[in-house]
N, C-alpha and C. Protein backbone atom coordinates (compact mmCIF):
# COMPACT_ATOMS: atom_id res chain seq x y z
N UNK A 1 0.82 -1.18 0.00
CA UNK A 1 0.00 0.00 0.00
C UNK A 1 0.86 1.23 0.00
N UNK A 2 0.64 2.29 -0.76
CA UNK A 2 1.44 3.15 -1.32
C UNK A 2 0.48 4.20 -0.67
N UNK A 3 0.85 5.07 0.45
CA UNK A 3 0.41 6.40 0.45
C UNK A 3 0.40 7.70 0.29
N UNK A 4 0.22 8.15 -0.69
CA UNK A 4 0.77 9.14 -1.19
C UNK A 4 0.31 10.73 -0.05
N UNK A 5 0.84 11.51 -0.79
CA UNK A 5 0.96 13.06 0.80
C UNK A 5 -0.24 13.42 0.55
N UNK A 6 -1.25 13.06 -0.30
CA UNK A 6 -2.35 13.37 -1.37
C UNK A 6 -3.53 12.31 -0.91
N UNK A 7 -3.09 11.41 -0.38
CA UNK A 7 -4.47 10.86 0.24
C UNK A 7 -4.54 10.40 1.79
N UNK A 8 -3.75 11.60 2.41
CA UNK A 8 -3.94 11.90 4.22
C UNK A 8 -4.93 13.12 4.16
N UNK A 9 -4.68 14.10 3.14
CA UNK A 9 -5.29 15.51 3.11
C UNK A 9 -6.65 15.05 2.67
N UNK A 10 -7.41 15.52 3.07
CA UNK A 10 -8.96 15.93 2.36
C UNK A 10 -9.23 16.70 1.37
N UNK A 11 -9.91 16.26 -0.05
CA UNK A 11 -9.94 16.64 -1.15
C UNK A 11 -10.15 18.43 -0.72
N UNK A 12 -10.61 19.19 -1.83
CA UNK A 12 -10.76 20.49 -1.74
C UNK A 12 -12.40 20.52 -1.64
N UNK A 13 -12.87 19.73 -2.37
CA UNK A 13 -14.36 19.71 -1.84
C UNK A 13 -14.68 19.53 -0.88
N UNK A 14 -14.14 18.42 0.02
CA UNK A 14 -14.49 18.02 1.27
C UNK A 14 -14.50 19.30 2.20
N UNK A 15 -13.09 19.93 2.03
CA UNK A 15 -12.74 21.20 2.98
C UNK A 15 -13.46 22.33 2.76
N UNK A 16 -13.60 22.59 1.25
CA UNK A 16 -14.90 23.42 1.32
C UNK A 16 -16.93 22.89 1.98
N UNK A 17 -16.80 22.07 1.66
CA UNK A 17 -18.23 20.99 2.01
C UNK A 17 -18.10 21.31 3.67
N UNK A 18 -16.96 21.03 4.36
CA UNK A 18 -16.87 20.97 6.07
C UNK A 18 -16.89 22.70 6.35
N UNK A 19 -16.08 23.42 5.80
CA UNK A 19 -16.55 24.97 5.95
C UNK A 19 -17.67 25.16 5.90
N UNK A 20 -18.51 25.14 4.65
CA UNK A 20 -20.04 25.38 4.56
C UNK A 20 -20.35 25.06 5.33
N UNK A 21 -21.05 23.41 6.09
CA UNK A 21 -21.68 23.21 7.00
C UNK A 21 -20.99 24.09 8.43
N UNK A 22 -19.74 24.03 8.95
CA UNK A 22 -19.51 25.06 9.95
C UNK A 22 -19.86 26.44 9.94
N UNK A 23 -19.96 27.06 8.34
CA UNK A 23 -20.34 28.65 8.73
C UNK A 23 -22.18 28.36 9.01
N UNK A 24 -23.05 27.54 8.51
CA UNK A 24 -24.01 27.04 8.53
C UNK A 24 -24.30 26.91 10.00
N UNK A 25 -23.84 26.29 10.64
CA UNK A 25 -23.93 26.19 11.97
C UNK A 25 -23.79 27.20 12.44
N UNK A 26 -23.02 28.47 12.31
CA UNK A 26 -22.69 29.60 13.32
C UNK A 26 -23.37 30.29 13.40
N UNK A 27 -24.02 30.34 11.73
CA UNK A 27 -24.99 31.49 11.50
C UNK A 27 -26.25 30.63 12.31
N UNK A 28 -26.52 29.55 12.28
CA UNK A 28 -27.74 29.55 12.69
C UNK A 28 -27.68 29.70 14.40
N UNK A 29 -26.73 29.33 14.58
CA UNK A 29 -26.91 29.92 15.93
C UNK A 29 -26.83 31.45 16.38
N UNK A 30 -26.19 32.01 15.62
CA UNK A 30 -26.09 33.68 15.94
C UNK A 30 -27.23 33.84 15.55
N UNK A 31 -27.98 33.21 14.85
CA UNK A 31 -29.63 33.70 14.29
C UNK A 31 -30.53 33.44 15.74
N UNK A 32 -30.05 32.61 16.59
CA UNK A 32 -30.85 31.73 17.95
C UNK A 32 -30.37 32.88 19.04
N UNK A 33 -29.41 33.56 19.24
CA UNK A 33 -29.09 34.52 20.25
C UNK A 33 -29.59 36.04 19.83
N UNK A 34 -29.88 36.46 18.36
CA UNK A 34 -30.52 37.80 18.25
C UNK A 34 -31.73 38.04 17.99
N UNK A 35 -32.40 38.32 18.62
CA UNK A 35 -33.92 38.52 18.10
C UNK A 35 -34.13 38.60 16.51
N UNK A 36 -35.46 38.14 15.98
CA UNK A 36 -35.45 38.55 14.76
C UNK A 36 -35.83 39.89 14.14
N UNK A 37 -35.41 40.12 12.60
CA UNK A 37 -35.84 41.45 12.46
C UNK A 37 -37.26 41.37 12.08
N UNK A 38 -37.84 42.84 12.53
CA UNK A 38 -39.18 43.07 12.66
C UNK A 38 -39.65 43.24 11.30
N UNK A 39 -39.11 44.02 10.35
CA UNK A 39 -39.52 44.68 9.00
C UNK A 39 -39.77 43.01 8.20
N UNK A 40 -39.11 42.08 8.61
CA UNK A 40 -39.00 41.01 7.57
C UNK A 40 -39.80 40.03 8.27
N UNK A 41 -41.06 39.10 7.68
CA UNK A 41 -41.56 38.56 7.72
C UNK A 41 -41.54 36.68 7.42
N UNK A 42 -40.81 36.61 6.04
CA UNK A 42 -40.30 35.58 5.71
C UNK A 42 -38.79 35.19 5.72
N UNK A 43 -38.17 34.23 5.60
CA UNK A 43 -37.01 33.99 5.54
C UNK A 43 -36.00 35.33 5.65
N UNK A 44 -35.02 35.04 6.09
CA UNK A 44 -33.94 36.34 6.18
C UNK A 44 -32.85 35.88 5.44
N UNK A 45 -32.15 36.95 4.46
CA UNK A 45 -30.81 36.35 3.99
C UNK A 45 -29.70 36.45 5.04
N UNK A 46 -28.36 35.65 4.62
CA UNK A 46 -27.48 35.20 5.49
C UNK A 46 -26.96 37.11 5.81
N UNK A 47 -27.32 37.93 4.49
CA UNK A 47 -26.19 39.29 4.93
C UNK A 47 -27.44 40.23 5.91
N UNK A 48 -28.63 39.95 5.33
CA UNK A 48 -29.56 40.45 6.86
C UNK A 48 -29.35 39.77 8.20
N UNK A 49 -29.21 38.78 8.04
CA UNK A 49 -28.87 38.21 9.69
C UNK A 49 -27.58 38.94 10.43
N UNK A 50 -26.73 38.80 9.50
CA UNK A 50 -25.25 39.75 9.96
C UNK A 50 -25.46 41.06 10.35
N UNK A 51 -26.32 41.66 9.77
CA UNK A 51 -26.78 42.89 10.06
C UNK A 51 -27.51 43.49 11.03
N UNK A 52 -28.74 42.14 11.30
CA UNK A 52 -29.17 42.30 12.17
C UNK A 52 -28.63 42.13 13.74
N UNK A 53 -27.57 41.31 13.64
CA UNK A 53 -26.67 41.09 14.62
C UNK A 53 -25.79 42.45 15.05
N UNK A 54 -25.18 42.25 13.86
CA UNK A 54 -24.34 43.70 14.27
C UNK A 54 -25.56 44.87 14.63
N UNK A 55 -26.08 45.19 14.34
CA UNK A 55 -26.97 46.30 14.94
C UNK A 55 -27.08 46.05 16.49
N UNK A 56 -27.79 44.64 16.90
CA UNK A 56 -28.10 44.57 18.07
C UNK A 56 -26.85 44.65 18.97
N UNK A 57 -25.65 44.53 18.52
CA UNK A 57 -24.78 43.98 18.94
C UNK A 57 -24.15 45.59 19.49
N UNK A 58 -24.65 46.53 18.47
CA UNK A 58 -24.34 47.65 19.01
C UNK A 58 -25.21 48.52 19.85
N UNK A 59 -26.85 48.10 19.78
CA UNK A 59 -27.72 48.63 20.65
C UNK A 59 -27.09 47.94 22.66
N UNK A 60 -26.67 46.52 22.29
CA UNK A 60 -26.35 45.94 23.73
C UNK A 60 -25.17 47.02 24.09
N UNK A 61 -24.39 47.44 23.17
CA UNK A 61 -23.24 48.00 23.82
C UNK A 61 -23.59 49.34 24.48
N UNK A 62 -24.27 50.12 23.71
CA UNK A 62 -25.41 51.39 23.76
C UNK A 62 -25.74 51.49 25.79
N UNK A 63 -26.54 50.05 25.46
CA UNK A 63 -27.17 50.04 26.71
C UNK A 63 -26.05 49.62 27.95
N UNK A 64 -25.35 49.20 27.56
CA UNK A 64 -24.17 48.38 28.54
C UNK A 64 -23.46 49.70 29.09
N UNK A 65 -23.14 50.72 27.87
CA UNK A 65 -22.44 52.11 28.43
C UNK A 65 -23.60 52.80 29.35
N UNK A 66 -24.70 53.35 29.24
CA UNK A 66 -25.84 54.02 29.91
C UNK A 66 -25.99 53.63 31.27
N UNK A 67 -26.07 51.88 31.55
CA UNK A 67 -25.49 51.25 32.79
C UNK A 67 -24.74 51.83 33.44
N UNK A 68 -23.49 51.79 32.80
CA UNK A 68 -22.29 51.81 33.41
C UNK A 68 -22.32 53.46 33.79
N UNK A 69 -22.69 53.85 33.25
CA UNK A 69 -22.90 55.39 33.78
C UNK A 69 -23.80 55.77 34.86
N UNK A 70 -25.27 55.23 35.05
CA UNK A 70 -26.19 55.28 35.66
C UNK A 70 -25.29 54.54 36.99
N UNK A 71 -24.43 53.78 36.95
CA UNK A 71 -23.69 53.21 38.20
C UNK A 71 -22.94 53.77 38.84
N UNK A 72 -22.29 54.44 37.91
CA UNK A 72 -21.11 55.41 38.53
C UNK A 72 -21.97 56.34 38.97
N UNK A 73 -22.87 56.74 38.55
CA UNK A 73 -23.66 58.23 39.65
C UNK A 73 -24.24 57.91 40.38
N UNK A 74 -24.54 56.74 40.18
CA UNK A 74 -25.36 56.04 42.03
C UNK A 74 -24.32 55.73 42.87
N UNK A 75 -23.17 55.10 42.41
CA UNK A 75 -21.68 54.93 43.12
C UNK A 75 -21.52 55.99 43.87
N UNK A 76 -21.03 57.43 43.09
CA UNK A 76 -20.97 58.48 43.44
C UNK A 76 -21.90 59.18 44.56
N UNK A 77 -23.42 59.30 44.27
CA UNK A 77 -24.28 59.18 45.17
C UNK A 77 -24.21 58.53 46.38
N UNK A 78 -23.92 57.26 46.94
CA UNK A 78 -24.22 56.60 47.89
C UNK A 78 -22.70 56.93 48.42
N UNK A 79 -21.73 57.51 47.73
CA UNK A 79 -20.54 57.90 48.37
C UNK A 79 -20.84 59.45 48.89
N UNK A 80 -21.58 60.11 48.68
CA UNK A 80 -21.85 61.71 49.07
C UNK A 80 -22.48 61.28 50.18
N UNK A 81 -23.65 60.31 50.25
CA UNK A 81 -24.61 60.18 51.28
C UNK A 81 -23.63 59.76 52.61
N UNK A 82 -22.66 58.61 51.86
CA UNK A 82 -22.11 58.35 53.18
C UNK A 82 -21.40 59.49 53.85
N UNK A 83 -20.42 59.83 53.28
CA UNK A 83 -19.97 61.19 53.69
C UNK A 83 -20.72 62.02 54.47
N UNK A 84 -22.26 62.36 54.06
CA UNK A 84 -23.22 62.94 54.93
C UNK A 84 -23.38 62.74 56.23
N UNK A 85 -23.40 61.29 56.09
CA UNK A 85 -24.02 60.72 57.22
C UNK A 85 -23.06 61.24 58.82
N UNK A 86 -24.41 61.87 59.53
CA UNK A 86 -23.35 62.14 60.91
C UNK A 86 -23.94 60.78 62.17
N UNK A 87 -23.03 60.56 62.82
CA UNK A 87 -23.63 60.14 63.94
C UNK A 87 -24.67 61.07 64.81
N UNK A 88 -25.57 60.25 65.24
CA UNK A 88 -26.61 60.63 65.64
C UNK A 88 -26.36 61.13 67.39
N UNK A 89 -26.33 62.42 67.56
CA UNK A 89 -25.76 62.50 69.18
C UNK A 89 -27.30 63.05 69.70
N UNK A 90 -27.58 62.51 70.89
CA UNK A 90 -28.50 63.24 72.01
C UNK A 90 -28.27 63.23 73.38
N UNK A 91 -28.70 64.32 73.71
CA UNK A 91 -28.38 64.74 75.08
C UNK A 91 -29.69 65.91 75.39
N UNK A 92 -30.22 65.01 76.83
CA UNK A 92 -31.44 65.28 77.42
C UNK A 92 -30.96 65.97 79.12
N UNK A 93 -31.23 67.33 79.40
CA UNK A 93 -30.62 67.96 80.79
C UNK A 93 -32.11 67.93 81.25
N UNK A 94 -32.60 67.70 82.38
CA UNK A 94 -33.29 67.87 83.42
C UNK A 94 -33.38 68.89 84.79
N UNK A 95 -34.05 70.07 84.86
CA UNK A 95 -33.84 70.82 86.46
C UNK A 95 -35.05 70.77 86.45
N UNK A 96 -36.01 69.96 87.19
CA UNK A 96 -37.00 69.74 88.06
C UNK A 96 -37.55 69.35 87.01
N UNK A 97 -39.22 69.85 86.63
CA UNK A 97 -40.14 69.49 85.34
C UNK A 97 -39.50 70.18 83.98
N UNK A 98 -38.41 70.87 84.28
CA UNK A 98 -37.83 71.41 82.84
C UNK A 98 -36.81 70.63 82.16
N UNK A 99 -37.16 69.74 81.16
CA UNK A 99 -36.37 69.32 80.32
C UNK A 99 -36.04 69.41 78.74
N UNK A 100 -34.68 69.93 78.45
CA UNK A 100 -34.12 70.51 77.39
C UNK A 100 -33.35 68.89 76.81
N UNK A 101 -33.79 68.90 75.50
CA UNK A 101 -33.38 67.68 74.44
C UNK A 101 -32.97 68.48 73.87
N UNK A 102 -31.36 68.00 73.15
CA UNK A 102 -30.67 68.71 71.86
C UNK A 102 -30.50 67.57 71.67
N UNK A 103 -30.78 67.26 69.79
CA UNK A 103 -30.60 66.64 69.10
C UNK A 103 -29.31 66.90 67.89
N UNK A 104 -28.02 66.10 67.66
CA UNK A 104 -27.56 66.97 66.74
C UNK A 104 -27.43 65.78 65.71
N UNK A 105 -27.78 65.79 64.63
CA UNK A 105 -27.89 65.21 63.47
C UNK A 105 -26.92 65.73 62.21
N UNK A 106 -27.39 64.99 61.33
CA UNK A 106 -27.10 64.85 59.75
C UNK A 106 -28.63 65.36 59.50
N UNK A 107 -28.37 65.55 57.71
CA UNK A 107 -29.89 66.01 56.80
C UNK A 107 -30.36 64.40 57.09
N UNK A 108 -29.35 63.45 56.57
CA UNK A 108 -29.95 62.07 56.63
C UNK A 108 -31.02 61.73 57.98
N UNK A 109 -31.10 62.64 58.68
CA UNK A 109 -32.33 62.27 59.97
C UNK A 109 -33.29 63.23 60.08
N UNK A 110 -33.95 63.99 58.49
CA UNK A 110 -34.98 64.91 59.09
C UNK A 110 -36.52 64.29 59.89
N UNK A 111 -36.52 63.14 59.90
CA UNK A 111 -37.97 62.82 59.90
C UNK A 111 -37.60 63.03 62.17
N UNK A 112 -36.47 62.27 62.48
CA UNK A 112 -35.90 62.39 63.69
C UNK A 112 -36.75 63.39 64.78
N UNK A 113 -36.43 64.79 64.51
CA UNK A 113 -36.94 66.00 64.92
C UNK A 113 -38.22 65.41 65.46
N UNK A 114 -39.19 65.31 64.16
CA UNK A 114 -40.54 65.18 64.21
C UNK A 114 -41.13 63.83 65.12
N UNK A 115 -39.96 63.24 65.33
CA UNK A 115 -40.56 61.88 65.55
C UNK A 115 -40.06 62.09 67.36
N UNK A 116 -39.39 63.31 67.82
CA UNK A 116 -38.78 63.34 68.93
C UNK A 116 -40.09 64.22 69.57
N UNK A 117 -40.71 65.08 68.60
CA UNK A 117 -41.88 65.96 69.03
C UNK A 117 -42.64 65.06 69.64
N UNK A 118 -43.16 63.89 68.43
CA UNK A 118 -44.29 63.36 68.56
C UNK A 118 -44.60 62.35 69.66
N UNK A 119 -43.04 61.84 70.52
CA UNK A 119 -42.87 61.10 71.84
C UNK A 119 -42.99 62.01 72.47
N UNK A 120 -42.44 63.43 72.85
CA UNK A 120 -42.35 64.05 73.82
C UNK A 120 -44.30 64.02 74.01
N UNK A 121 -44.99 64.53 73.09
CA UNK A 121 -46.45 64.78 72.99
C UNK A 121 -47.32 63.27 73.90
N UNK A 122 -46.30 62.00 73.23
CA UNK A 122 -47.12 60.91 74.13
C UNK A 122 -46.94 61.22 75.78
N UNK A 123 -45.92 62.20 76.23
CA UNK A 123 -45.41 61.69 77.22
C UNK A 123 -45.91 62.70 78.12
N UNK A 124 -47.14 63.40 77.64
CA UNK A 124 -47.46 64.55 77.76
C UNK A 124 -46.50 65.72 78.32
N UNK A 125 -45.98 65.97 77.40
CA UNK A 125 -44.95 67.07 77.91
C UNK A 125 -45.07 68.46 77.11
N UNK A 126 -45.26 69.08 77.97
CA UNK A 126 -45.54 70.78 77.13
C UNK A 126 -44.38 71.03 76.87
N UNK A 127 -44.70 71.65 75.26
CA UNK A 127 -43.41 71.73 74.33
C UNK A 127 -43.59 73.21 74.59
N UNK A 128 -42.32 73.98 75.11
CA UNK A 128 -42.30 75.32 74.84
C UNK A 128 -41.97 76.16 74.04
N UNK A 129 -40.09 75.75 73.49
CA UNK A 129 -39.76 76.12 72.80
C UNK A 129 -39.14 74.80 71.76
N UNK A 130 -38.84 74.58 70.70
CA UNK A 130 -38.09 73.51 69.66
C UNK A 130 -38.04 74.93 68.80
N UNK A 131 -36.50 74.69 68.00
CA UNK A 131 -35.64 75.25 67.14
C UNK A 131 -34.44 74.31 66.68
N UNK A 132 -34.07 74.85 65.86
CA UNK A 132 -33.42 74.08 65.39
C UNK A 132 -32.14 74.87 64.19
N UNK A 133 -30.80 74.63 64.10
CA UNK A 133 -29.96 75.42 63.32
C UNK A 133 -29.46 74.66 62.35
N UNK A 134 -28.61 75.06 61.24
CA UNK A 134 -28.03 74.49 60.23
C UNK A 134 -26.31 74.78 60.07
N UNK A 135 -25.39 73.98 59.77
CA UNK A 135 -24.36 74.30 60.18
C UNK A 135 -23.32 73.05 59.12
N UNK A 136 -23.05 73.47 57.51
CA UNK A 136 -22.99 72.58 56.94
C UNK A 136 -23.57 71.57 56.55
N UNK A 137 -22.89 70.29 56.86
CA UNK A 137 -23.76 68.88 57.14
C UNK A 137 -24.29 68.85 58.64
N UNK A 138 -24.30 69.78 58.99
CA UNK A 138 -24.95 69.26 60.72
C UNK A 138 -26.43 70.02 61.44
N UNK A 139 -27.28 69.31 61.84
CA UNK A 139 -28.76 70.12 62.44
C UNK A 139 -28.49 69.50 63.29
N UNK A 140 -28.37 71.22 64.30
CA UNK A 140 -28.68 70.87 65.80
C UNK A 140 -30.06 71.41 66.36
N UNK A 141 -31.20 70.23 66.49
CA UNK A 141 -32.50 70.55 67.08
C UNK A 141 -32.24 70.78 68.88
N UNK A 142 -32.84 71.76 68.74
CA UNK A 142 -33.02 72.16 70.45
C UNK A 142 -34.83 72.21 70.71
N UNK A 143 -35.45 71.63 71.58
CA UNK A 143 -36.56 71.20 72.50
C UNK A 143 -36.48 71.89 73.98
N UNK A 144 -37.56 72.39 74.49
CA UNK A 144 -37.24 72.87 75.73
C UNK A 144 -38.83 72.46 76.44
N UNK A 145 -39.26 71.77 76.91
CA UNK A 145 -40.77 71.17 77.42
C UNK A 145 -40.37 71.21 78.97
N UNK A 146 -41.81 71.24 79.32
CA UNK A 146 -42.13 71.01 80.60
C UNK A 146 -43.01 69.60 80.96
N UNK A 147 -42.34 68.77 81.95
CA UNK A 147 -42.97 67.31 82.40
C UNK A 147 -43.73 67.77 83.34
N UNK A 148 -44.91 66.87 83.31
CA UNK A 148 -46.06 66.90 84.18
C UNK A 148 -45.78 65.70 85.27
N UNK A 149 -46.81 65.37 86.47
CA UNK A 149 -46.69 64.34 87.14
C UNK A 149 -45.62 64.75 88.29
N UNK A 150 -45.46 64.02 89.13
CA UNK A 150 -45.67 64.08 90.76
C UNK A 150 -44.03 63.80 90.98
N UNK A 151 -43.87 62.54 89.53
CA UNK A 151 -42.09 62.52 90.04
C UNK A 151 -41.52 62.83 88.42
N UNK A 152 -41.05 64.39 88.20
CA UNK A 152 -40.41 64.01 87.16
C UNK A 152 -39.72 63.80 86.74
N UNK A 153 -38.54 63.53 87.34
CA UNK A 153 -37.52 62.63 87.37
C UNK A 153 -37.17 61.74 86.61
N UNK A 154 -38.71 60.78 86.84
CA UNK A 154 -38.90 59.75 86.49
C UNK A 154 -39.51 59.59 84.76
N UNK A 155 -40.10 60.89 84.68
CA UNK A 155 -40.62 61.12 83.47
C UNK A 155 -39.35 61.37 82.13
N UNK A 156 -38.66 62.64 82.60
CA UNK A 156 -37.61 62.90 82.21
C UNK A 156 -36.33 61.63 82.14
N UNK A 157 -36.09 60.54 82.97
CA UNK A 157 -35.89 59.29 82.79
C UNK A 157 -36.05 58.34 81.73
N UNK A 158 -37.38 58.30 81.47
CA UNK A 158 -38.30 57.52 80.47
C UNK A 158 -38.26 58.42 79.07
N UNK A 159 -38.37 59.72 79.07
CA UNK A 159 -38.54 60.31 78.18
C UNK A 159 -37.02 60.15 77.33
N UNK A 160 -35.89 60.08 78.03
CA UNK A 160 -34.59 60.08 77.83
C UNK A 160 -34.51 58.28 77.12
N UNK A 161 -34.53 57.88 77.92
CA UNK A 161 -34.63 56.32 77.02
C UNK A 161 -35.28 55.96 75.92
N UNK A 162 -36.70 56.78 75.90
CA UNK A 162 -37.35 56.23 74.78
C UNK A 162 -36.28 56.89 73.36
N UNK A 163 -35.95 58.15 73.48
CA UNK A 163 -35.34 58.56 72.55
C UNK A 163 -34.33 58.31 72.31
N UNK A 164 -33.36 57.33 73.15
CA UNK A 164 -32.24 56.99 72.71
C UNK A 164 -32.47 55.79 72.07
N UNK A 165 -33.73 55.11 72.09
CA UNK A 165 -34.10 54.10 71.36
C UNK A 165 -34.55 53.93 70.24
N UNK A 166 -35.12 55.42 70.32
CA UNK A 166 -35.26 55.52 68.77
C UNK A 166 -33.95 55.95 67.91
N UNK A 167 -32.79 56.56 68.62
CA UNK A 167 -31.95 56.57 68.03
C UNK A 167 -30.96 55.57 67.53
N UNK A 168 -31.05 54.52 68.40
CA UNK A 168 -30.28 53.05 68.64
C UNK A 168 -30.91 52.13 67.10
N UNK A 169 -32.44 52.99 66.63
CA UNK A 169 -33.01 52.24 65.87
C UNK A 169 -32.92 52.65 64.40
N UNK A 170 -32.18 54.19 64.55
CA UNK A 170 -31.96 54.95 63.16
C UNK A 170 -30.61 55.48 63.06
N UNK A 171 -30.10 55.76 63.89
CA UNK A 171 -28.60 55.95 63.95
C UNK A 171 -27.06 55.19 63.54
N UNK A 172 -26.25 55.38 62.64
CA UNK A 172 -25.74 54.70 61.59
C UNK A 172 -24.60 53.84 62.79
């Protein structure tokens, strides 16, 4: 048996015949990952499919950049906020039924204030004066009420805990 260098190789048909069916295959699968086009109804030629690919191929990129942007300014964002963020300090003084709450915050705690009113009000405590200043990133709320009841001490006590609990519950 004589083998010549000419019958290990595969004819030229064959190699063209095995190309065809491989570009055959690619396209039909790149046809299975891009949606089809809308304008065309029947069959698509092989240079519309390419086309239609490449188009989408550049709408994904389109959208992939817009992402990537929309990320970086929320990145950015949630890096300003942190920065914002102050620790939450309170401090409650007591001389007899007169008790003064200063609250000093971040913007990140406006609802705070309101929510310090609205305990003092359960606790029936006459609100006299509340103010409040601005100072950069920092609000310092000042409260000045009067406690009712026989020991207030005890009020001013309670009134002091509840609000550090609400701070324990919003405070970073």
């Amino acid at each position: 048996m004589d083998q010549s260098p000419s019958s290990s190789k595969p004819d030229r048909k064959t190699v063209e015949k095995n190309r065809r069916i491989q570009m055959k295959s690619m396209c039909s699968k790149l046809s299975s990952l891009v949606p089809p086009p809308q304008s065309h109804t029947g069959p698509v030629s092989l240079l519309d499919q390419l086309e239609v690919a490449t188009n989408y191929i550049k709408k994904l990129e389109l959208n992939l950049e817009k992402i990537k942007q929309k990320k970086n300014w929320l990145m950015g964002l949630n890096n300003n906020i942190a920065r914002d963020l102050k620790p939450i300090q309170i401090n409650v003084n007591s001389m007899g039924s007169v008790l003064e709450v200063i609250l000093i915050t971040g913007f990140n705690c406006r609802f705070l204030f309101r929510e310090t009113i609205r305990m003092l009000q359960e606790e029936d405590a006459e609100i006299a004066n509340a103010s409040f200043s601005v100072q950069e990133n920092t609000v310092f709320h000042t409260i000045h009420c009067k406690i009712g009841g026989s020991a207030p001490e005890h009020g001013a006590t309670r009134i002091a805990e509840r609000l550090r609990n609400i701070v324990a519950h919003v405070g970073p």
